[in-house]
N, C-alpha and C. Protein backbone atom coordinates (compact mmCIF):
# COMPACT_ATOMS: atom_id res chain seq x y z
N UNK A 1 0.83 -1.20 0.00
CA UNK A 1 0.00 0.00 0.00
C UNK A 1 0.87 1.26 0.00
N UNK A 2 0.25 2.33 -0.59
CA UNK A 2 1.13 3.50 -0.67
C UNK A 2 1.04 3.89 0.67
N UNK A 3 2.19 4.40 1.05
CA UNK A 3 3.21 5.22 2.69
C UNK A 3 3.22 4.25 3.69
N UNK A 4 3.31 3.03 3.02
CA UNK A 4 3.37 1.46 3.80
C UNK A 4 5.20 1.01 4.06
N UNK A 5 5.71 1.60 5.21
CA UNK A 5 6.99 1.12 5.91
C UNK A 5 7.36 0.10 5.59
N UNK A 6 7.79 -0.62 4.71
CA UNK A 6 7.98 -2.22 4.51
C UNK A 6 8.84 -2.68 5.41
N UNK A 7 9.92 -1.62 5.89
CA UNK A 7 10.93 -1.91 7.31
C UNK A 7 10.19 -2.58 8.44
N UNK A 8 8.98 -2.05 8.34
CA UNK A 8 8.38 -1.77 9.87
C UNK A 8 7.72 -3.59 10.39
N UNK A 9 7.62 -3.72 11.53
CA UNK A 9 7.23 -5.24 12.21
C UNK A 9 5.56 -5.08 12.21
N UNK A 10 4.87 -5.89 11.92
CA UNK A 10 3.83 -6.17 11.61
C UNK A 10 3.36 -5.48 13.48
N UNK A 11 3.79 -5.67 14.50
CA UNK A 11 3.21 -5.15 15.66
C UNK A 11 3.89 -3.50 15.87
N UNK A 12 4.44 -3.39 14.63
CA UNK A 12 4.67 -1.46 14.27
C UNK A 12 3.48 -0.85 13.15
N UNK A 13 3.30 -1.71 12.70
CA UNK A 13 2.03 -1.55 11.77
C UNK A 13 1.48 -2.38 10.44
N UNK A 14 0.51 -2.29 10.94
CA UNK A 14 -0.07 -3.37 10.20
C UNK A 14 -0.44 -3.38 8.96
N UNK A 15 -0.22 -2.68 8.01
CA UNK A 15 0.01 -2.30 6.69
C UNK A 15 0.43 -3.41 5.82
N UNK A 16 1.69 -3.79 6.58
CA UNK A 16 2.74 -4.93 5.98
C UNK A 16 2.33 -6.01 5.68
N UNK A 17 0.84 -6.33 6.71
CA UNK A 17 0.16 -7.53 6.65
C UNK A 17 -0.75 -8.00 5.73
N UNK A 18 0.02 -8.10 4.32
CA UNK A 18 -1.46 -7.79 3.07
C UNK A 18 -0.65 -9.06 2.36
N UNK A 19 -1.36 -9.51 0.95
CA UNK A 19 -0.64 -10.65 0.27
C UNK A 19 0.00 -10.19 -0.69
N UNK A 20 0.75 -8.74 -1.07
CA UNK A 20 1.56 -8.44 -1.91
C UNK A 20 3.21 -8.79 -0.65
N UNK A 21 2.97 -8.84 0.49
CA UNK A 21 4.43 -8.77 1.20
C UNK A 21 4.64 -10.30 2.23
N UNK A 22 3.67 -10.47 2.61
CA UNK A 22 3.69 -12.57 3.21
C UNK A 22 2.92 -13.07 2.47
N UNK A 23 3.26 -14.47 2.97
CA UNK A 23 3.14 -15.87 3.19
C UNK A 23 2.11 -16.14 4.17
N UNK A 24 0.65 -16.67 3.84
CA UNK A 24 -0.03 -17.00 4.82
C UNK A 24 0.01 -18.49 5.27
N UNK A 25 -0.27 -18.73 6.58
CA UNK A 25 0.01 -20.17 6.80
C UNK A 25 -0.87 -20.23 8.47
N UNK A 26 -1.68 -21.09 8.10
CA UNK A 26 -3.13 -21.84 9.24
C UNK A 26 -2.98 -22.63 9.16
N UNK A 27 -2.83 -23.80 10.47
CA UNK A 27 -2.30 -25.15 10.51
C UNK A 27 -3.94 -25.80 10.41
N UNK A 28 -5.06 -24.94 10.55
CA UNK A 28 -6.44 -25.25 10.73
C UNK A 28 -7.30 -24.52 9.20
N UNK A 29 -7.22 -23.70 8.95
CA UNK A 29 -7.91 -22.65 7.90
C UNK A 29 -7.13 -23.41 6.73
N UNK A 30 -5.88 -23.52 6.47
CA UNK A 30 -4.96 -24.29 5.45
C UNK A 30 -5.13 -25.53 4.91
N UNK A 31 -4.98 -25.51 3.24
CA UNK A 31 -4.69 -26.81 3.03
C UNK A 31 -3.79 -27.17 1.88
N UNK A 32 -3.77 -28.04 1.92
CA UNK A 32 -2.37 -28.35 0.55
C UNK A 32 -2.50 -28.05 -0.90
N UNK A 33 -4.04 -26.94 -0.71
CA UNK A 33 -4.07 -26.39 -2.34
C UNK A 33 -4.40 -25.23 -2.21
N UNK A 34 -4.04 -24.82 -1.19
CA UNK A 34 -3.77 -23.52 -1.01
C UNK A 34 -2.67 -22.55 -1.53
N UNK A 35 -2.57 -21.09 -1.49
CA UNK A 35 -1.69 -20.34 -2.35
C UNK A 35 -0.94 -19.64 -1.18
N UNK A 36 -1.00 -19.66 -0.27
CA UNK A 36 -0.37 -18.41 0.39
C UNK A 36 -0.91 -17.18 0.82
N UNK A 37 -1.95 -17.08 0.54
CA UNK A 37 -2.80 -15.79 0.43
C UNK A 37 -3.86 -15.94 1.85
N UNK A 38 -3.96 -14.92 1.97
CA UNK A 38 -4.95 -14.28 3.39
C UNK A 38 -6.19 -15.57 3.57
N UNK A 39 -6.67 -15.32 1.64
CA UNK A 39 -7.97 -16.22 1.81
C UNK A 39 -7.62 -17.76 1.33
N UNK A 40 -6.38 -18.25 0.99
CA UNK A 40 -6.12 -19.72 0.96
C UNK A 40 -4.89 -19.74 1.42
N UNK A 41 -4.38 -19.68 3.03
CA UNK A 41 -3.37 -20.23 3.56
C UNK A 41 -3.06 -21.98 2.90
N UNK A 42 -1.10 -21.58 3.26
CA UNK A 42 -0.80 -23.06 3.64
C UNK A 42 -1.00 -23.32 4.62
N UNK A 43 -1.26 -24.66 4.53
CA UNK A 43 -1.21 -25.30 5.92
C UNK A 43 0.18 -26.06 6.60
N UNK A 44 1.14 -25.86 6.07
CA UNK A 44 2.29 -26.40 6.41
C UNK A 44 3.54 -25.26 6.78
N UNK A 45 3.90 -24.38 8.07
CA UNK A 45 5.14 -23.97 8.02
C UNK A 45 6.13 -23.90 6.88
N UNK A 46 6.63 -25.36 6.90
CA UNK A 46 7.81 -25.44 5.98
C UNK A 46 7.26 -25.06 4.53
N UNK A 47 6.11 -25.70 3.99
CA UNK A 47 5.52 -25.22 2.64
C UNK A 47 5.50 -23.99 2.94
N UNK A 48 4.99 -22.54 3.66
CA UNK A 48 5.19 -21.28 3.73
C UNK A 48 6.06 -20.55 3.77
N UNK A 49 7.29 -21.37 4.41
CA UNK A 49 9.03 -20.75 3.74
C UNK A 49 9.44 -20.81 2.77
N UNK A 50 9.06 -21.99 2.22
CA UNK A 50 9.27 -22.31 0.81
C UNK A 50 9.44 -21.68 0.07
N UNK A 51 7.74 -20.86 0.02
CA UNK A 51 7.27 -19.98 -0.52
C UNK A 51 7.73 -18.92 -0.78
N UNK A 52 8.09 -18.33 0.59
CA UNK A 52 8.38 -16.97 0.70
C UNK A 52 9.82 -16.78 0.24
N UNK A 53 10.63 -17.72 0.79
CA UNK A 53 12.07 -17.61 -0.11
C UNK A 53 11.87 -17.11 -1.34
N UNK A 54 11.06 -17.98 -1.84
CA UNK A 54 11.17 -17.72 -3.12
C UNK A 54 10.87 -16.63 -4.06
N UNK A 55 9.69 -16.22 -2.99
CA UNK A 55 9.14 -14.83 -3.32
C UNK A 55 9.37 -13.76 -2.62
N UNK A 56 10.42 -14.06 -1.85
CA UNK A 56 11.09 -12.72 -1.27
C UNK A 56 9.73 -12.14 0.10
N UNK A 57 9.15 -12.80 0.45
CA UNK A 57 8.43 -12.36 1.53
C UNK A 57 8.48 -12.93 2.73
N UNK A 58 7.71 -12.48 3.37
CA UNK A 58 7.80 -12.83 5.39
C UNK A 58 6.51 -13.81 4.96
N UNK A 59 6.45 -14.68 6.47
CA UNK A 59 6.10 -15.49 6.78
C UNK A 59 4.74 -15.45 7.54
N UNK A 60 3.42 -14.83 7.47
CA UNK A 60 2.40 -14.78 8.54
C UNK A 60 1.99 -16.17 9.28
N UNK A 61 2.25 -16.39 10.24
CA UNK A 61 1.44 -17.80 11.05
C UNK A 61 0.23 -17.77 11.78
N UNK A 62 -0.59 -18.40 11.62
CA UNK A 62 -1.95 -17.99 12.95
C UNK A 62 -1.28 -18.45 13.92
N UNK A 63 -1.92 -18.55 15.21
CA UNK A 63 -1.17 -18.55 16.44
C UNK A 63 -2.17 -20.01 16.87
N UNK A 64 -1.55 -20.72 15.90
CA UNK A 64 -1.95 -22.64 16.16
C UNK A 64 -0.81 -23.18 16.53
N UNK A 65 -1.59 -24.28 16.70
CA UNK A 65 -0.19 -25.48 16.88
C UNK A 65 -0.07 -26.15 15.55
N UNK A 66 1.56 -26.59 15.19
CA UNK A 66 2.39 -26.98 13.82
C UNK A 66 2.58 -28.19 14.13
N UNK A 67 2.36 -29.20 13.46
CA UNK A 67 2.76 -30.71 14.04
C UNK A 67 3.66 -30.95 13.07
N UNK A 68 4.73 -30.56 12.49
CA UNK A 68 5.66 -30.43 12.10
C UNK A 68 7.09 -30.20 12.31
N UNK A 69 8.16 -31.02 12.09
CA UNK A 69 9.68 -30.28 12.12
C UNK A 69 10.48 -28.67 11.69
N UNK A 70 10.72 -27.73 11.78
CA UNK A 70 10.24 -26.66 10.92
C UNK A 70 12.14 -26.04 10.65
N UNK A 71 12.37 -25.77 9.09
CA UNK A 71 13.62 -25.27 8.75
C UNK A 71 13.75 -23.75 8.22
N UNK A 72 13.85 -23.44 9.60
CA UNK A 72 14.32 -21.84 9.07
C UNK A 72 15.29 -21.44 7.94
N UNK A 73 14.90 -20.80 7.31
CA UNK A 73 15.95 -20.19 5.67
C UNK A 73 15.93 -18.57 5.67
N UNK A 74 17.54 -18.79 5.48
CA UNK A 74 18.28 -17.54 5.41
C UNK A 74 17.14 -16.50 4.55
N UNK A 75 16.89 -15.33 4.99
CA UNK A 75 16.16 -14.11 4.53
C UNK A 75 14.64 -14.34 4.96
N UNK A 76 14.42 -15.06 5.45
CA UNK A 76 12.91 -15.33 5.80
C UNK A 76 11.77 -15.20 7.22
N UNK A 77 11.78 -14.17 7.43
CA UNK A 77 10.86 -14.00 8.66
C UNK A 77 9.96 -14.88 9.04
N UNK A 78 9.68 -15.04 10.48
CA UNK A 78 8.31 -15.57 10.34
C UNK A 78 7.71 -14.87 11.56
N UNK A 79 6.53 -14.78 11.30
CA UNK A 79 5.46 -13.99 12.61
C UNK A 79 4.66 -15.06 13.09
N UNK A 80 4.68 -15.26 14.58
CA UNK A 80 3.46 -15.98 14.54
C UNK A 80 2.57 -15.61 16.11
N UNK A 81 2.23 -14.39 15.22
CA UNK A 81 1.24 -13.98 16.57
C UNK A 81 -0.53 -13.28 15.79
N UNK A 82 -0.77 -13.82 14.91
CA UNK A 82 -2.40 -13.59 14.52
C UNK A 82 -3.06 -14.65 14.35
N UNK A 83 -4.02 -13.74 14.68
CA UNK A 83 -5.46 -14.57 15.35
C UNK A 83 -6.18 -14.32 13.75
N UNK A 84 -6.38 -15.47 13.39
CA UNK A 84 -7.27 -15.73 12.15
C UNK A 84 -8.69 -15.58 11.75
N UNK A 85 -9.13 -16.26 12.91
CA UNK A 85 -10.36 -15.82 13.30
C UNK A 85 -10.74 -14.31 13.45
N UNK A 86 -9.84 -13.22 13.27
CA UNK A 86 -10.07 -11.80 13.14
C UNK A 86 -9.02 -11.04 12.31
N UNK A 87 -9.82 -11.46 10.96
CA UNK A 87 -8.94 -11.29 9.66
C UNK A 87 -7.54 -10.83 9.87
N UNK A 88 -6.73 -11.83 10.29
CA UNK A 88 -5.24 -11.72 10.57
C UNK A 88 -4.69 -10.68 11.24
N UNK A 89 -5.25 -10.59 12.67
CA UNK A 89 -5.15 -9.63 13.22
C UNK A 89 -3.89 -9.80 14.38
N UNK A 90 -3.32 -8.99 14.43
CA UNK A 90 -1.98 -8.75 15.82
C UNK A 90 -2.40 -8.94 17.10
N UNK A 91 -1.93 -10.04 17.23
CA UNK A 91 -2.54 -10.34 19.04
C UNK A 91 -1.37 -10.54 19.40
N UNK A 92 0.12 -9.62 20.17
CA UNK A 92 1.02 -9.41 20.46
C UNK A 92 0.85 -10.93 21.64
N UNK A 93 0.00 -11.35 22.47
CA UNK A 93 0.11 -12.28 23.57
C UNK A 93 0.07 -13.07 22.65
N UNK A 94 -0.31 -14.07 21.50
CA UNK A 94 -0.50 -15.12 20.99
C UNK A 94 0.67 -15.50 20.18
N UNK A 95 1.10 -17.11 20.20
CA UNK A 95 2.24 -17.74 19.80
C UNK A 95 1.69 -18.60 18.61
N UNK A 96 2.39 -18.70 17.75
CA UNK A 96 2.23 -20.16 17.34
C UNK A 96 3.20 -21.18 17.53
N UNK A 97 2.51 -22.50 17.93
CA UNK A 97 3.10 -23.16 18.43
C UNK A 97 3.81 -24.37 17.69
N UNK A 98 4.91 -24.96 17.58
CA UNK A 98 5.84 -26.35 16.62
C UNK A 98 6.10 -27.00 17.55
N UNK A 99 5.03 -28.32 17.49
CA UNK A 99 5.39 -29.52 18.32
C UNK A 99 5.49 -30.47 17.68
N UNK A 100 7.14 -30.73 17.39
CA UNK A 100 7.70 -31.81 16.32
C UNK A 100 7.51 -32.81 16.59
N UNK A 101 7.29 -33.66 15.84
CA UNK A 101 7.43 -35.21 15.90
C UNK A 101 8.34 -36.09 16.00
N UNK A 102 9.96 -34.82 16.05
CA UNK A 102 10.78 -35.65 15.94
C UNK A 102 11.37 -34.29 16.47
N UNK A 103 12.95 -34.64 16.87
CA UNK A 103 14.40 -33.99 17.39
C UNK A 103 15.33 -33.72 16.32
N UNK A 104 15.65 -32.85 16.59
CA UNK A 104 15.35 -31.49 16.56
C UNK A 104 14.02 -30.89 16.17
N UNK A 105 13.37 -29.68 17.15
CA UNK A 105 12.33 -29.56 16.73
C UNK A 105 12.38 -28.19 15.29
N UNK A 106 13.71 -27.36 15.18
CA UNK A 106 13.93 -26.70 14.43
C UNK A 106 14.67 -26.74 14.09
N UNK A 107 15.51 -26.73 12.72
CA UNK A 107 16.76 -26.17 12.26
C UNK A 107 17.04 -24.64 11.50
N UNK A 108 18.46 -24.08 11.59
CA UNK A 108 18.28 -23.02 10.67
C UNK A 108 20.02 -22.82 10.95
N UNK A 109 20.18 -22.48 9.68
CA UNK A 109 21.42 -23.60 9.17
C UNK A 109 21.98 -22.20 8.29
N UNK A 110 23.10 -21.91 7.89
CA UNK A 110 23.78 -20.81 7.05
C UNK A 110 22.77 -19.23 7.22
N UNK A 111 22.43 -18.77 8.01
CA UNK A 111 21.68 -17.50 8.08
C UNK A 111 22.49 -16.12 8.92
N UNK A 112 22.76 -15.83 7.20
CA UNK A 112 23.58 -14.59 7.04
C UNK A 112 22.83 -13.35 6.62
N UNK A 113 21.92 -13.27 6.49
CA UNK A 113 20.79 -12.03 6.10
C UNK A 113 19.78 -11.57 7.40
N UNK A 114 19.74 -10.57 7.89
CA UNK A 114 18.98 -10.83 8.84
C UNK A 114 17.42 -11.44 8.75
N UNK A 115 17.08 -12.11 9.81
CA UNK A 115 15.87 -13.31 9.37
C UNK A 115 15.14 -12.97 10.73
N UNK A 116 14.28 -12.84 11.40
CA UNK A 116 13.46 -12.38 12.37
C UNK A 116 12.44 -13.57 12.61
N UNK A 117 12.40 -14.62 13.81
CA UNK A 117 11.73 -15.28 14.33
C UNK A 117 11.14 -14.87 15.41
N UNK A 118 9.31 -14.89 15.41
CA UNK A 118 9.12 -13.63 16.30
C UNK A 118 7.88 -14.32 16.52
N UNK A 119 7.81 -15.20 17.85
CA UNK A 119 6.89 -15.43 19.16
C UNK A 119 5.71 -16.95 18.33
N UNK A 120 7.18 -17.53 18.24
CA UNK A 120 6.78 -19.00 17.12
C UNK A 120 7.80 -19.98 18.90
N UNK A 121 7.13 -20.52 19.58
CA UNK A 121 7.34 -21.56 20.45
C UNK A 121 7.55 -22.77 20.17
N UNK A 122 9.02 -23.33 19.91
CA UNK A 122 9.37 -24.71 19.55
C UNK A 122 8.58 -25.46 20.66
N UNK A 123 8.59 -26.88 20.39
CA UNK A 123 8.79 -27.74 21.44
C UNK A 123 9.25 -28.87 20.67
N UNK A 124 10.21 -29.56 21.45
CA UNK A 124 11.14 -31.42 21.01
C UNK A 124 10.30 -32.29 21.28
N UNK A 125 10.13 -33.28 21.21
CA UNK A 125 9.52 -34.43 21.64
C UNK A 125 10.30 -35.33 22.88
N UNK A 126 9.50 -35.66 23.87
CA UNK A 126 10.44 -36.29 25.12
C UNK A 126 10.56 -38.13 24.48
N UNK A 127 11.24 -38.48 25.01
CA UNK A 127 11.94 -39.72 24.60
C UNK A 127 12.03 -40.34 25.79
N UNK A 128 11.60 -41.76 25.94
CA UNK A 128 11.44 -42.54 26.79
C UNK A 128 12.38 -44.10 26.77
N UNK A 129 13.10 -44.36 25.24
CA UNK A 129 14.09 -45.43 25.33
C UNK A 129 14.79 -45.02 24.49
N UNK A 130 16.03 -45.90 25.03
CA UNK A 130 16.96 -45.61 24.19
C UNK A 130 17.71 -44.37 24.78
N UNK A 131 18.99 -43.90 23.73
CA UNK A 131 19.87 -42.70 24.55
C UNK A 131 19.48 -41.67 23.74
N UNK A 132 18.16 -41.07 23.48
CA UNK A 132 17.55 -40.01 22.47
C UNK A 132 18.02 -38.65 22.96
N UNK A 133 18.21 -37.87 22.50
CA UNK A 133 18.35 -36.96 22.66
C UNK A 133 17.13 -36.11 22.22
N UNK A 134 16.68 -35.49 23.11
CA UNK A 134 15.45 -34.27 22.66
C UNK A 134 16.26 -32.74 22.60
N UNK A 135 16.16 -32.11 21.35
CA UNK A 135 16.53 -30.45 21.22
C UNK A 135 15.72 -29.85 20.59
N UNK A 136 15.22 -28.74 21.01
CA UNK A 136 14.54 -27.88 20.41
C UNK A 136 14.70 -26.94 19.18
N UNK A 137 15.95 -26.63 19.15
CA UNK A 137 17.04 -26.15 17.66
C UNK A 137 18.08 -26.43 17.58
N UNK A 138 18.61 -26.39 16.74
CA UNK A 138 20.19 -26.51 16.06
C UNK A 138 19.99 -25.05 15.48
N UNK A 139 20.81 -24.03 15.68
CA UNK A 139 21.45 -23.16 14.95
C UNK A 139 23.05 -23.26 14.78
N UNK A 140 22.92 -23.40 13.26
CA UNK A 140 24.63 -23.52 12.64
C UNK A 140 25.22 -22.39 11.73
N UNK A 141 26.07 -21.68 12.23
CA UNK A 141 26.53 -21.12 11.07
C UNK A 141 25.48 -20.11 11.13
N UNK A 142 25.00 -19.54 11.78
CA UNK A 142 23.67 -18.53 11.98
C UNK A 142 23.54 -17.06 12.66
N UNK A 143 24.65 -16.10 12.00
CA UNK A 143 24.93 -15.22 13.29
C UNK A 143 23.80 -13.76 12.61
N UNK A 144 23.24 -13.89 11.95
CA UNK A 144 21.93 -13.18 11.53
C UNK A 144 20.72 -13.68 11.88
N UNK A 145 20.38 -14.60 12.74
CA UNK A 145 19.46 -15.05 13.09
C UNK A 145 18.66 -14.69 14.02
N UNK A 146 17.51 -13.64 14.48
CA UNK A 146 16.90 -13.03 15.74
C UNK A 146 15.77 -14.12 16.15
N UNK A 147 16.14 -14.63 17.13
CA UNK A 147 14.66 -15.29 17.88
C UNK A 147 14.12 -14.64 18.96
N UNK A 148 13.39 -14.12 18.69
CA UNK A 148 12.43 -12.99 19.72
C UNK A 148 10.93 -13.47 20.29
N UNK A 149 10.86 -13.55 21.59
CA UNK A 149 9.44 -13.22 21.75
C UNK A 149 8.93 -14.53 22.06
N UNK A 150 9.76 -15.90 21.93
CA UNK A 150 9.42 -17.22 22.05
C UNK A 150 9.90 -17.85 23.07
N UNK A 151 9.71 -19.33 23.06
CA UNK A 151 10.44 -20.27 23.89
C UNK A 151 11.05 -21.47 23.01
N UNK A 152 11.96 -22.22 23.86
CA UNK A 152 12.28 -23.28 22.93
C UNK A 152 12.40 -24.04 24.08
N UNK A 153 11.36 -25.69 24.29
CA UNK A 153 11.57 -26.50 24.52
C UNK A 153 12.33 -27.68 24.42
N UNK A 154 13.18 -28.29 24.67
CA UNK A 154 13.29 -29.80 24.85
C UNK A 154 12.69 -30.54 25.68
N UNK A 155 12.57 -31.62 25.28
CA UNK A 155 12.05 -32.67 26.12
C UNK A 155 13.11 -33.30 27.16
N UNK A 156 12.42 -34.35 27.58
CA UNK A 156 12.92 -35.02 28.44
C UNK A 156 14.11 -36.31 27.39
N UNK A 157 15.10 -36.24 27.78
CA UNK A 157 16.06 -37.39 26.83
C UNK A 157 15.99 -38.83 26.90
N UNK A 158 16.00 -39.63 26.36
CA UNK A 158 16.00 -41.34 26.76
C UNK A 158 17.10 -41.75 27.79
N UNK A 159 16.56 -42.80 28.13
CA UNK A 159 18.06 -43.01 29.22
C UNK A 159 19.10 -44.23 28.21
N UNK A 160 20.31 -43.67 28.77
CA UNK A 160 21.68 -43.92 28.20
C UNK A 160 21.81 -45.08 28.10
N UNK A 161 22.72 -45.98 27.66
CA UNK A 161 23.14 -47.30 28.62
C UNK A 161 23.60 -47.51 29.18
N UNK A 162 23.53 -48.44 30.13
CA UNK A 162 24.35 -48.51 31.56
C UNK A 162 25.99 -48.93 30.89
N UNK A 163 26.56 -48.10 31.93
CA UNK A 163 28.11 -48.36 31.60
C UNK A 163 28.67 -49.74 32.32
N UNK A 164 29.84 -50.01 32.12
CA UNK A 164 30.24 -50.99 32.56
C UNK A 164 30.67 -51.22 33.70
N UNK A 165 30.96 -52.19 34.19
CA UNK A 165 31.35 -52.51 35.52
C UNK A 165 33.26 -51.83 35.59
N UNK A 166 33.30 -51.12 36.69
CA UNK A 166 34.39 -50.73 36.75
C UNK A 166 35.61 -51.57 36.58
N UNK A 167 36.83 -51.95 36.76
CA UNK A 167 37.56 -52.69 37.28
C UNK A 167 38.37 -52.70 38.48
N UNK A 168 38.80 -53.76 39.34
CA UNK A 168 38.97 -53.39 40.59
C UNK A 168 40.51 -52.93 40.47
N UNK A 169 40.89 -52.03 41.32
CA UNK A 169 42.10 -51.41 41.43
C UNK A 169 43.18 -52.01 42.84
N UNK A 170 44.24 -52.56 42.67
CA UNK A 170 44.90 -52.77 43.50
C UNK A 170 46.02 -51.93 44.41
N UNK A 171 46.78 -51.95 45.57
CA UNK A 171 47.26 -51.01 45.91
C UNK A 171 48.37 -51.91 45.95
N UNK A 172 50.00 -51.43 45.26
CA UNK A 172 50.71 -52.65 44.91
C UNK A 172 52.11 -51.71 45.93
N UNK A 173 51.70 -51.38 47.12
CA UNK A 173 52.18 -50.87 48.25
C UNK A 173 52.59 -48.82 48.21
């Protein structure tokens, strides 16, 4: 829109929030023939980065839960604080939430452009056998990367295997 800040954070004004500049994405409103747009979200995170890479835009999320693994990419914002239910509106308290199915619950890997992750709440999956490891991200190689406004869970880890029996030590005076 004309005298529309494109700098500016969607909770600086809401201008930004139209389908010439994001990526829409409803883990509920979404579906896999959807475009990206206000009125046909994806329904998949990762399909909405995809996107936006490609098209040079930010990321809008409703403030659902993602049952998905999710890979952050260099230049790509994501927001996830609107409420859908009120035509994509800024509800600064609301998260959206990534509760992976698997460990790591995020990656974001070579991010050299600044990239703005903003009030999107990982969570890992807890692990009960085995020596699993639960993490909530891997950031590699990522010193442009802002995570703002969220949390990042891990779970609980599997248990290890038992180590071995020591050996006995003698005292040879």
């Amino acid at each position: 829109p004309p005298d529309c800040d494109l700098s500016k954070l969607p909770t600086e004004d809401t201008c930004v929030v139209n389908d010439a500049e994001g990526i829409f994405v409803s883990s509920s409103l979404g579906s896999a023939s959807g475009n990206g747009s206000q009125a046909k979200p994806f329904a998949s995170l990762n399909t909405a980065i995809a996107a936006a890479k490609t098209a040079k835009r930010r990321v809008y999320a409703c403030a659902e839960t993602y049952a998905e693994h999710v890979d952050f990419v260099d230049g790509v914002s994501v927001f996830g604080y609107f409420a859908c239910s009120s035509s994509w509106a800024v509800v600064q308290s609301a998260h959206a939430r990534v509760v992976s199915p698997t460990s790591p619950a995020a990656t974001a890997a070579n991010i050299t452009t600044p990239t703005r992750v903003e009030a999107v709440d990982l969570v890992a999956p807890d692990f009960t056998t085995g020596s699993q490891s639960s993490i909530g991200l891997i950031a590699t190689g990522s010193p442009a990367l802002t995570y703002k406004n969220a949390s990042i869970h891990a779970g609980t880890g599997g248990k290890g295997a038992d180590g071995t029996n020591g050996i006995p030590l003698t005292d040879s005076g």
